[in-house]
N, C-alpha and C. Protein backbone atom coordinates (compact mmCIF):
# COMPACT_ATOMS: atom_id res chain seq x y z
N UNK A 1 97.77 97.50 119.46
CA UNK A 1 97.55 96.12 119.14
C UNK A 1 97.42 96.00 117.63
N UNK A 2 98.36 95.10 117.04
CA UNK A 2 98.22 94.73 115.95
C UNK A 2 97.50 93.10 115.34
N UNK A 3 96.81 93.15 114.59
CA UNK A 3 95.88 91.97 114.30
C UNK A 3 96.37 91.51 113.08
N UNK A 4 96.65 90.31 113.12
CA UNK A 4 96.85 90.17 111.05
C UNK A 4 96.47 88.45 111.21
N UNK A 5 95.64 88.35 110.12
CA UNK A 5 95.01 87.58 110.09
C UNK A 5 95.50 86.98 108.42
N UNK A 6 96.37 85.70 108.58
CA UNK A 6 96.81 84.93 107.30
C UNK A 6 97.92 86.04 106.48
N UNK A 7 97.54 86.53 104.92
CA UNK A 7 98.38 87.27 104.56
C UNK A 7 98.08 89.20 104.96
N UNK A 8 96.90 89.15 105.69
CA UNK A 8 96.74 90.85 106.13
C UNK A 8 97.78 90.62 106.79
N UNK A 9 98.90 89.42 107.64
CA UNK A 9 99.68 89.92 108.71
C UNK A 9 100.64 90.43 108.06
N UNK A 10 101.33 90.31 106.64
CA UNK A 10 101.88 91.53 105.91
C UNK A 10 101.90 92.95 105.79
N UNK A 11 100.84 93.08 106.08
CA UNK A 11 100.05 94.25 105.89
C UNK A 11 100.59 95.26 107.28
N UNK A 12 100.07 94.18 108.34
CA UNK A 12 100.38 94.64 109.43
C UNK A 12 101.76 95.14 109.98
N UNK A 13 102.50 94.13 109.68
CA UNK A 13 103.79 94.42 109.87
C UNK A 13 104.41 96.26 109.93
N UNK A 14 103.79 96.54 108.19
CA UNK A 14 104.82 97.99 108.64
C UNK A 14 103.93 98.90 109.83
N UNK A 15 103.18 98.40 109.76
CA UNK A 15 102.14 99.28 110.76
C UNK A 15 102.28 99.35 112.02
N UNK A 16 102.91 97.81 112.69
CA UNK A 16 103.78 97.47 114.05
C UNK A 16 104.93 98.49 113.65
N UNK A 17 105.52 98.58 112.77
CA UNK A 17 107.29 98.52 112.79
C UNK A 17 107.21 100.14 113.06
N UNK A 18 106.31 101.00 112.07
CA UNK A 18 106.34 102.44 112.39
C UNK A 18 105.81 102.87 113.84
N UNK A 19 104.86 101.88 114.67
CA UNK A 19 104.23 102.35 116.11
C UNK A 19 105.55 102.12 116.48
N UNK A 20 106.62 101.00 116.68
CA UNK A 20 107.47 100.51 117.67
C UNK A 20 108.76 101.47 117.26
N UNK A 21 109.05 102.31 116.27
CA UNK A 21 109.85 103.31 115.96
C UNK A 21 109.60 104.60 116.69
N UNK A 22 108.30 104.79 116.88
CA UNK A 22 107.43 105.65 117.67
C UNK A 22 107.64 105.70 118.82
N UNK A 23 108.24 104.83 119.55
CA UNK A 23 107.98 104.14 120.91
C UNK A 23 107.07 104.15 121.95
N UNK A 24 105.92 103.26 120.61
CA UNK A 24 104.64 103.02 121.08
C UNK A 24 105.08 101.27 121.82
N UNK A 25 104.42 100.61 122.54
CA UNK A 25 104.82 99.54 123.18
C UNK A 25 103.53 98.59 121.66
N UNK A 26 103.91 98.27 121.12
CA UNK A 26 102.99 96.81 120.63
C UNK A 26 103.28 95.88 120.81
N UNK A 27 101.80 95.39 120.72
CA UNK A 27 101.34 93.80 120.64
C UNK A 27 101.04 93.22 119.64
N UNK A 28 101.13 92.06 119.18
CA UNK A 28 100.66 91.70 117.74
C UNK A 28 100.27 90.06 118.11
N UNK A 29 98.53 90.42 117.45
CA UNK A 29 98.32 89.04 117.43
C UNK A 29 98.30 88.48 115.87
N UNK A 30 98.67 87.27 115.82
CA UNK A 30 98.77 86.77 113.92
C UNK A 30 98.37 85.43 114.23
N UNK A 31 97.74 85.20 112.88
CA UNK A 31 97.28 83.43 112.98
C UNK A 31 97.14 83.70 111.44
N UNK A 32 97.20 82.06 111.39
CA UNK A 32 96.83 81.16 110.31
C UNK A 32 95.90 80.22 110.46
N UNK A 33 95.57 79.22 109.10
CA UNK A 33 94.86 78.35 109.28
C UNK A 33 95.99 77.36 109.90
N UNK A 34 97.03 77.06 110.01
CA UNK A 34 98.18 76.22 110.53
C UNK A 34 99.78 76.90 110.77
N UNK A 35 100.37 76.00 111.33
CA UNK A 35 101.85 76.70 111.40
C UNK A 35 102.29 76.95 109.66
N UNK A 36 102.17 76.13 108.64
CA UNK A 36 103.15 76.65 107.65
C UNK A 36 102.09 78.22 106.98
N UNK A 37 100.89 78.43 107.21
CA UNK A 37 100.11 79.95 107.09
C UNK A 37 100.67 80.84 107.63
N UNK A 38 101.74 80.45 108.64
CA UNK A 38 102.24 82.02 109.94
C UNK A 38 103.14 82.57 109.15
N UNK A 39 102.58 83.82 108.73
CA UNK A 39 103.51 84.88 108.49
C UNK A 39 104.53 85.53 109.06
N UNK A 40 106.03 86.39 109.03
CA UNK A 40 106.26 87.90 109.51
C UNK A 40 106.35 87.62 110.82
N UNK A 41 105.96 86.21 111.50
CA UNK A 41 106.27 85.83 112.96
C UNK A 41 107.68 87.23 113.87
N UNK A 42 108.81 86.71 112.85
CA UNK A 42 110.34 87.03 113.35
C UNK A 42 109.94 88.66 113.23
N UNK A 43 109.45 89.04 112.11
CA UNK A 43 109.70 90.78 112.04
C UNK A 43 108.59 91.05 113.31
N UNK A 44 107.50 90.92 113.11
CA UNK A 44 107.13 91.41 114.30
C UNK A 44 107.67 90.97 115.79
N UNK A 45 108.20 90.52 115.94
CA UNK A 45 108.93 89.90 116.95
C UNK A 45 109.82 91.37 117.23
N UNK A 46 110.36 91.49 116.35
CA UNK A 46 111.19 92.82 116.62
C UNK A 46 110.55 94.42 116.84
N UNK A 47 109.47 94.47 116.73
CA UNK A 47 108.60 95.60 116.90
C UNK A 47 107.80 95.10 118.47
N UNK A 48 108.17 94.37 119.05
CA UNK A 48 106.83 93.78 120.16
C UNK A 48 106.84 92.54 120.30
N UNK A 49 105.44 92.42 121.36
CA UNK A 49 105.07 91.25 121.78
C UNK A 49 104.36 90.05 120.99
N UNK A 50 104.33 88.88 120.65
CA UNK A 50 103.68 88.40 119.12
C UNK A 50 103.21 86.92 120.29
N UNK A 51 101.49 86.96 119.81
CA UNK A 51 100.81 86.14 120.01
C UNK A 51 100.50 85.54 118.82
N UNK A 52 100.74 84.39 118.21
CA UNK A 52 100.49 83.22 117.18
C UNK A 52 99.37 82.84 117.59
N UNK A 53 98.40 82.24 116.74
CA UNK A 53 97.46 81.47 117.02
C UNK A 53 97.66 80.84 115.24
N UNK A 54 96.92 79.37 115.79
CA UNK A 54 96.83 78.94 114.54
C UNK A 54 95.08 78.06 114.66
N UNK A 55 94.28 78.26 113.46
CA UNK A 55 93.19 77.09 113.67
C UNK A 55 93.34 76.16 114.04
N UNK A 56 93.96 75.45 113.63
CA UNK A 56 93.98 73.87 113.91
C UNK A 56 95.00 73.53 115.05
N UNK A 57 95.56 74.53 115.42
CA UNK A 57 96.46 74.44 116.74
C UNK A 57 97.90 73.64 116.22
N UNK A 58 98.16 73.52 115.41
CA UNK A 58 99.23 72.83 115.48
C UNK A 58 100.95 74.12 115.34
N UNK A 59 100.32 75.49 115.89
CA UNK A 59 101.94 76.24 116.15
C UNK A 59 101.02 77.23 117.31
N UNK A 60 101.57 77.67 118.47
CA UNK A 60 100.95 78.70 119.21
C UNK A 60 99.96 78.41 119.97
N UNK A 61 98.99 79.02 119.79
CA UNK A 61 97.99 78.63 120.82
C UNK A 61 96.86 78.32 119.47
N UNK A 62 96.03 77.46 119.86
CA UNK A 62 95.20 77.36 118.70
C UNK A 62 93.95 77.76 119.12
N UNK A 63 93.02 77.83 117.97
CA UNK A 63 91.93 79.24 117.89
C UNK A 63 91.99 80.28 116.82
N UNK A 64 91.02 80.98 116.52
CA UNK A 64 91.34 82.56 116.46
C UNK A 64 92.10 83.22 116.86
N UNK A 65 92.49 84.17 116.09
CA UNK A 65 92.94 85.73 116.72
C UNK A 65 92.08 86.22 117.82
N UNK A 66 91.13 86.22 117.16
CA UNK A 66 89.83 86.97 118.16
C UNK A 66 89.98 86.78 119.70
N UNK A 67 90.23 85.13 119.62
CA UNK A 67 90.12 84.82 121.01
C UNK A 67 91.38 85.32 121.95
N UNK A 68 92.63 85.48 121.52
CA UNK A 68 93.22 86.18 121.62
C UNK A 68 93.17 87.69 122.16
N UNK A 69 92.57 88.14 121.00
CA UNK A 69 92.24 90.02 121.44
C UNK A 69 91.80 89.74 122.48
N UNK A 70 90.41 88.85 122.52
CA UNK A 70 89.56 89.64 123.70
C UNK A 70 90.06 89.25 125.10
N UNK A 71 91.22 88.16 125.40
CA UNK A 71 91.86 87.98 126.72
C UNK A 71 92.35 89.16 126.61
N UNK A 72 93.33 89.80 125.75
CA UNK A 72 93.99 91.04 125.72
C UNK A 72 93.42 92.04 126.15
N UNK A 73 92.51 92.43 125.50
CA UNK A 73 90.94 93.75 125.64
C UNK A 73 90.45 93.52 127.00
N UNK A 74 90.35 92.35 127.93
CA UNK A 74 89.63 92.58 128.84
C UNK A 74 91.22 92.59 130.03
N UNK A 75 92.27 92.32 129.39
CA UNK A 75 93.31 92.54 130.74
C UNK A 75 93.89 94.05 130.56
N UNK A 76 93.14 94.86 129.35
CA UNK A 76 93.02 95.93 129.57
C UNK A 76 94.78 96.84 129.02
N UNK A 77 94.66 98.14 128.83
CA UNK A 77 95.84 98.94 127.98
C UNK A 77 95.52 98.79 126.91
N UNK A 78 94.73 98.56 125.97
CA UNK A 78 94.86 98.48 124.91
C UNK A 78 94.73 99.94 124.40
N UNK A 79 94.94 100.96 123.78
CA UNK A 79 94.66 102.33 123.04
C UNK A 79 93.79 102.16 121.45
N UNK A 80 94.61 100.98 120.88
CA UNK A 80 93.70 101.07 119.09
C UNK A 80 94.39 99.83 118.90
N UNK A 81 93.44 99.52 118.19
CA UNK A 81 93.57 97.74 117.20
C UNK A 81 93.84 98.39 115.68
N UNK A 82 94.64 97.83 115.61
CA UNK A 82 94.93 97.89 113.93
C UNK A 82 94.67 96.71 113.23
N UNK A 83 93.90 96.26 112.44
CA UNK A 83 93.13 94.53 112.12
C UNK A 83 92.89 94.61 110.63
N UNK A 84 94.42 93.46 110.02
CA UNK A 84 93.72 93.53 108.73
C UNK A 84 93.85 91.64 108.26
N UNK A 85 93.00 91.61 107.18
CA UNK A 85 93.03 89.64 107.37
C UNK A 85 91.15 89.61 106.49
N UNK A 86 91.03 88.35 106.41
CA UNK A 86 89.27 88.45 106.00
C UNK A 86 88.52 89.14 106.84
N UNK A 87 87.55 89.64 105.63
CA UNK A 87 86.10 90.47 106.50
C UNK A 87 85.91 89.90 107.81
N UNK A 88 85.82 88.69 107.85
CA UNK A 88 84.63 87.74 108.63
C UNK A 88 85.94 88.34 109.87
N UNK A 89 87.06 88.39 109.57
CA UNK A 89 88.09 88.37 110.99
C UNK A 89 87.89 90.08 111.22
N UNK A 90 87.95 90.94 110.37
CA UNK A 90 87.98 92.49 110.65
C UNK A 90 86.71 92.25 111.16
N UNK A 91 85.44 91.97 110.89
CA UNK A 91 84.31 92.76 111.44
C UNK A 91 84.22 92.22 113.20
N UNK A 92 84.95 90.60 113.48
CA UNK A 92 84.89 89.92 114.49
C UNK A 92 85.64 91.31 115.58
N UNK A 93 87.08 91.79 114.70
CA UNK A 93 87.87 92.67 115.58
C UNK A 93 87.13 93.15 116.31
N UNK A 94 86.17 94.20 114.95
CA UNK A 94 85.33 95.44 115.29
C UNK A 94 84.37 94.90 116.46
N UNK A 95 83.67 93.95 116.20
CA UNK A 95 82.59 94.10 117.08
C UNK A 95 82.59 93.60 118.27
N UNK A 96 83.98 92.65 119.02
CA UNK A 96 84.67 92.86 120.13
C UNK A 96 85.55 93.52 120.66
N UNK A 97 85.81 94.77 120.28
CA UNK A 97 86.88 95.85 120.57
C UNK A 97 85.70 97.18 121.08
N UNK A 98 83.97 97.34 119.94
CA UNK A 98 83.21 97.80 120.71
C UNK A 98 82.92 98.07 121.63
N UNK A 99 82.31 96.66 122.47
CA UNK A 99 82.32 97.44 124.13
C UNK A 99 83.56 98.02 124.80
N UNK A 100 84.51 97.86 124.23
CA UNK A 100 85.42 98.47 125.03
C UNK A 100 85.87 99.53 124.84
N UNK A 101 85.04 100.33 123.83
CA UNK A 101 85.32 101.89 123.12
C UNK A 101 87.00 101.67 122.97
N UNK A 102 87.62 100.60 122.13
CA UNK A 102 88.87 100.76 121.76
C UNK A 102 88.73 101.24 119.99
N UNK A 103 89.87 102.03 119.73
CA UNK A 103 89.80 102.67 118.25
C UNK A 103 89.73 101.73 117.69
N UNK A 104 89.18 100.63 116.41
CA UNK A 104 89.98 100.02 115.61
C UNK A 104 89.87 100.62 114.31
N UNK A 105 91.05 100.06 113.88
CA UNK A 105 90.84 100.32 112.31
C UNK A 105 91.42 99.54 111.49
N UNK A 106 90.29 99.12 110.31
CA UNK A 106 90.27 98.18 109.44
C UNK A 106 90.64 98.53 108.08
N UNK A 107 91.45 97.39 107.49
CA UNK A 107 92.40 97.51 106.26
C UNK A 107 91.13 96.69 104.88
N UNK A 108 90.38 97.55 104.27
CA UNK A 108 89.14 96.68 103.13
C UNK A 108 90.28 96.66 102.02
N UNK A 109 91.48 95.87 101.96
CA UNK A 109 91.74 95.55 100.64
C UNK A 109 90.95 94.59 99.87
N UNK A 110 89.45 95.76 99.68
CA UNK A 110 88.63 94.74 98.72
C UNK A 110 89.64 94.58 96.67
N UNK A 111 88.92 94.15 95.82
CA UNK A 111 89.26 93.92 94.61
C UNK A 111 89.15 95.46 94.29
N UNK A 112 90.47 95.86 93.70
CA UNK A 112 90.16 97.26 93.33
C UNK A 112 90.53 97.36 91.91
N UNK A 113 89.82 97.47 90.88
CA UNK A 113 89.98 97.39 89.26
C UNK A 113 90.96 98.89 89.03
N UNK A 114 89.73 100.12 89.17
CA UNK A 114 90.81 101.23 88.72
C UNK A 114 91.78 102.20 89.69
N UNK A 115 91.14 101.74 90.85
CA UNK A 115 92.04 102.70 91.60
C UNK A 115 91.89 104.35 91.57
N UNK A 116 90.49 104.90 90.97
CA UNK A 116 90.10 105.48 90.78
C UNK A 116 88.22 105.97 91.65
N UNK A 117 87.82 105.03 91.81
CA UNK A 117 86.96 105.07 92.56
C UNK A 117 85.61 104.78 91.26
N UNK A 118 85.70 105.18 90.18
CA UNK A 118 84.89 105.45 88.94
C UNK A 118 84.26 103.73 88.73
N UNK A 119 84.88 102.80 89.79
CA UNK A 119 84.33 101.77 88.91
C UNK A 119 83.54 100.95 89.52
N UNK A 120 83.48 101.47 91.28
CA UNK A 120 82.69 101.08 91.89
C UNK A 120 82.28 99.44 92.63
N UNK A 121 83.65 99.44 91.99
CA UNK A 121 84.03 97.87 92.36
C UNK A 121 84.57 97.67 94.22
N UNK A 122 84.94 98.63 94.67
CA UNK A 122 85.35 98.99 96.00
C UNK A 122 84.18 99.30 96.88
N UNK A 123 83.19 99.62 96.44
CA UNK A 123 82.38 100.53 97.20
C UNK A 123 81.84 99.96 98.75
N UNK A 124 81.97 100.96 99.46
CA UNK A 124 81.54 100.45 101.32
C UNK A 124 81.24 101.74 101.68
N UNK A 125 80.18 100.75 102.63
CA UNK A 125 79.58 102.28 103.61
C UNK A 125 80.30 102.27 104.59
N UNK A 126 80.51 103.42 105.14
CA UNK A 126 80.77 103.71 105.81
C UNK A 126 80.62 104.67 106.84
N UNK A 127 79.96 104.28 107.82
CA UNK A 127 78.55 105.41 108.75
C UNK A 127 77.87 105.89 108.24
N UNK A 128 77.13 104.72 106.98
CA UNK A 128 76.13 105.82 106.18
C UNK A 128 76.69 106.02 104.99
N UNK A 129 77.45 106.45 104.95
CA UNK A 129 77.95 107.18 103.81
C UNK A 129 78.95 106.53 102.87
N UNK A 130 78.39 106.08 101.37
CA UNK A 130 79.03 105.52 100.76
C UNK A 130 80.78 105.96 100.55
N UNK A 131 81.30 105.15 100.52
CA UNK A 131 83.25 105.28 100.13
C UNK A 131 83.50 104.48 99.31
N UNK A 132 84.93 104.92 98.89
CA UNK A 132 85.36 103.66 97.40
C UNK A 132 86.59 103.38 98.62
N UNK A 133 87.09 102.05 98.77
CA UNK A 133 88.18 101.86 99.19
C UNK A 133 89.52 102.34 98.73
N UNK A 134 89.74 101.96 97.70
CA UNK A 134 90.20 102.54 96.50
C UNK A 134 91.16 103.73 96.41
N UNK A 135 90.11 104.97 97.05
CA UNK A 135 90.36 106.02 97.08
C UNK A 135 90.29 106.89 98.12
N UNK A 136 89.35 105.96 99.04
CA UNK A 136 89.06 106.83 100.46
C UNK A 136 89.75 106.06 101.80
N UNK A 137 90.26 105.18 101.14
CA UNK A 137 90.60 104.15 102.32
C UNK A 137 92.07 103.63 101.58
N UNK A 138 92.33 102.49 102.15
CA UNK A 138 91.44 101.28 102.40
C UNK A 138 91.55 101.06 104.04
N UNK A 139 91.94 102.17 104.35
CA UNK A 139 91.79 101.87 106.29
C UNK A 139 90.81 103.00 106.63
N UNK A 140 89.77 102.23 107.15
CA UNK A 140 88.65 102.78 107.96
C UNK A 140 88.38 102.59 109.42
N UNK A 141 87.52 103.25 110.13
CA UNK A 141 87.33 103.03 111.15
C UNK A 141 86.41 101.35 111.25
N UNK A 142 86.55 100.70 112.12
CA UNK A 142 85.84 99.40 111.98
C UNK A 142 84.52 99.48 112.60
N UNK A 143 84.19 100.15 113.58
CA UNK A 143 83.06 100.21 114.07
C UNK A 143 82.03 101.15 113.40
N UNK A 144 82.22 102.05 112.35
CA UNK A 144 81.44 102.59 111.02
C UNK A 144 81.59 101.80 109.58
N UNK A 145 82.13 100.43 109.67
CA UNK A 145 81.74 99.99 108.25
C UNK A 145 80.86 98.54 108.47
N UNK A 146 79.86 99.21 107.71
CA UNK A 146 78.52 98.22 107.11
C UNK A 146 79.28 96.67 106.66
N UNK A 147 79.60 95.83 107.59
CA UNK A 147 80.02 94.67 106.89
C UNK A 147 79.82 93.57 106.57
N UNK A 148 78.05 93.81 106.89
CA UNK A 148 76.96 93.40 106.22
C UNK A 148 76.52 93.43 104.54
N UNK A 149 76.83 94.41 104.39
CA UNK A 149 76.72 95.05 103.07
C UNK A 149 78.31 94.35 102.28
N UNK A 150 79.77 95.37 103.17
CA UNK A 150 80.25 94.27 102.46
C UNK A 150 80.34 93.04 102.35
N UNK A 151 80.25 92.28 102.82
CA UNK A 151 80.36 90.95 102.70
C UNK A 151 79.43 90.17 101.66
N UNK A 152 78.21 91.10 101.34
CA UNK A 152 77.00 90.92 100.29
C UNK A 152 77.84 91.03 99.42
N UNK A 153 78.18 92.05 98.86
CA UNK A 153 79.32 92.82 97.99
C UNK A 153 80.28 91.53 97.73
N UNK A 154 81.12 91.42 98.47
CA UNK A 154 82.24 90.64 98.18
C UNK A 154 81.88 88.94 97.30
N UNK A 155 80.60 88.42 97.98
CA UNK A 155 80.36 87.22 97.32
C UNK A 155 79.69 87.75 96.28
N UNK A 156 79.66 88.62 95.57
CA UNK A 156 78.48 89.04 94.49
C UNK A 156 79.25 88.15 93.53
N UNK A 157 80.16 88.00 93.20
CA UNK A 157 81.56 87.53 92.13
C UNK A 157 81.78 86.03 92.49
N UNK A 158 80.91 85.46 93.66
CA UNK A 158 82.04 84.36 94.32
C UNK A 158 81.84 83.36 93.21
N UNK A 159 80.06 83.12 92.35
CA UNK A 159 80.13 81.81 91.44
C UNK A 159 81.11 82.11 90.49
N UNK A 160 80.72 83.26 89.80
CA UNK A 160 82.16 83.55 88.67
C UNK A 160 83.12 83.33 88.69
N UNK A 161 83.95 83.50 90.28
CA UNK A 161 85.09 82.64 90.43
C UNK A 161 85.23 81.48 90.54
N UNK A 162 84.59 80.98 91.21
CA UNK A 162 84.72 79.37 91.69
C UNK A 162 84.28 78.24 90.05
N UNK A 163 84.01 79.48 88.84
CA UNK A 163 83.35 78.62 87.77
C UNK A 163 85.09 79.23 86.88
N UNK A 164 85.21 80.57 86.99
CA UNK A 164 86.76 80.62 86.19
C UNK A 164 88.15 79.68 86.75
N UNK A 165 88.22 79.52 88.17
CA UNK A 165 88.74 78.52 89.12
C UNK A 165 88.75 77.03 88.29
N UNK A 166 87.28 76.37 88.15
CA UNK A 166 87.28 75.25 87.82
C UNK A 166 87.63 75.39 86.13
N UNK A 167 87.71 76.80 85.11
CA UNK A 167 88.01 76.51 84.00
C UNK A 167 89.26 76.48 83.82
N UNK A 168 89.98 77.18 84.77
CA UNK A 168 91.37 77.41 84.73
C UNK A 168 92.55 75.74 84.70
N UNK A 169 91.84 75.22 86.06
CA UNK A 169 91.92 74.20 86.70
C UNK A 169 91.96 72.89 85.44
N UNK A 170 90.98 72.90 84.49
CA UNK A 170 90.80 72.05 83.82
C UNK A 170 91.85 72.19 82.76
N UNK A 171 91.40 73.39 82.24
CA UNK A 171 92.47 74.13 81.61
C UNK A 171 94.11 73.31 81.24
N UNK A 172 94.59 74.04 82.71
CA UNK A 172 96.01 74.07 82.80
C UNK A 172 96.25 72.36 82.92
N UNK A 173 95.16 71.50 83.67
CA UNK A 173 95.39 70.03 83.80
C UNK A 173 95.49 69.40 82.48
N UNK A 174 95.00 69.65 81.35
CA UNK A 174 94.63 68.84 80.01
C UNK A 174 96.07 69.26 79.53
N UNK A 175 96.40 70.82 80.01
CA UNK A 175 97.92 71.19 78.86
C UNK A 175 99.01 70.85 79.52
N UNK A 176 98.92 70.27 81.33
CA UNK A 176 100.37 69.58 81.67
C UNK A 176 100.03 68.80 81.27
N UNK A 177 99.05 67.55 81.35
CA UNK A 177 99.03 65.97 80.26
C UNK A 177 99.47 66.00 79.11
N UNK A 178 99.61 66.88 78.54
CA UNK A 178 99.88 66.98 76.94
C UNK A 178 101.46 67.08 77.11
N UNK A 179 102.06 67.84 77.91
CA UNK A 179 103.24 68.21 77.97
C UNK A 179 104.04 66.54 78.76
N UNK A 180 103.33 66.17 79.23
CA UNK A 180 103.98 64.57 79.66
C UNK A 180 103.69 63.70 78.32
């Protein structure tokens, strides 16, 4: 089972395409916040079975992914979830794929500065034990990462953005007026 959630369903894709080369049987669930968010629909189409969901329902079935998996998870075959998309959607994977002792594993393309691990900008636990994404990942098991912690982590930056956002914003608005 493949999960991709907005642009993780990129992600996902080669990950379907090498199981279905394999001739592993996949499934792939993908959503957006709407039909024009649906990614990679057609390619995964060609690796497998492709469940759409969209929030607002207006392509597929509307909802979550999640809600999705877990009709899937409880009609049973599943072997491993592969789930990449926002935290809030990886940890949802993880912690309904749990009771069902299915593998998952999660894609933390958190912000990675050096790619080195030295900068600590990646950092996640993982069963305990600190990791840099970076360098140790960025695919982990989902049911050993603290995503509590990340998710602390991830908004540590969020005012800084949402304040470089609004300078940018102003920014670039004053220098197209000028240019009209």
């Amino acid at each position: 089972m493949c999960v991709g959630g907005g642009v993780g369903t990129a992600v996902v894709y080669p990950i379907a395409q090498a199981l279905a080369r394999r001739g592993v049987k996949v499934t792939s669930v993908i959503g957006g916040r709407s039909k024009e968010w649906v990614i990679c629909e057609d390619e995964l189409r060609a690796c497998g079975d492709v469940v759409v969901c969209t929030d607002d329902g207006s392509y597929g079935r509307p909802g979550f992914v999640t809600e999705a998996l877990k009709e899937l998870c409880e009609a049973g075959g599943i072997d491993q979830v592969f789930a990449v998309g926002p935290v809030p959607m990886m940890r949802a994977c993880s912690e309904l794929t749990r009771p069902f002792a299915i593998k998952t594993t999660v894609s933390l393309n958190s912000i990675m500065i050096d790619g080195t691990g030295m900068c600590g900008g990646c950092r996640v636990s993982i069963a305990g034990k600190t990791e840099y994404a970076c360098c140790d990942g960025p695919e982990f098991d989902g049911h050993q990462v603290d995503f509590r912690q990340l998710a602390d982590r991830l908004n540590t930056y969020r005012e800084f953005e949402q304040v470089a956002l609004e300078r940018w914003t102003t920014s670039h608005s004053a220098a197209s007026a000028e240019a009209h």
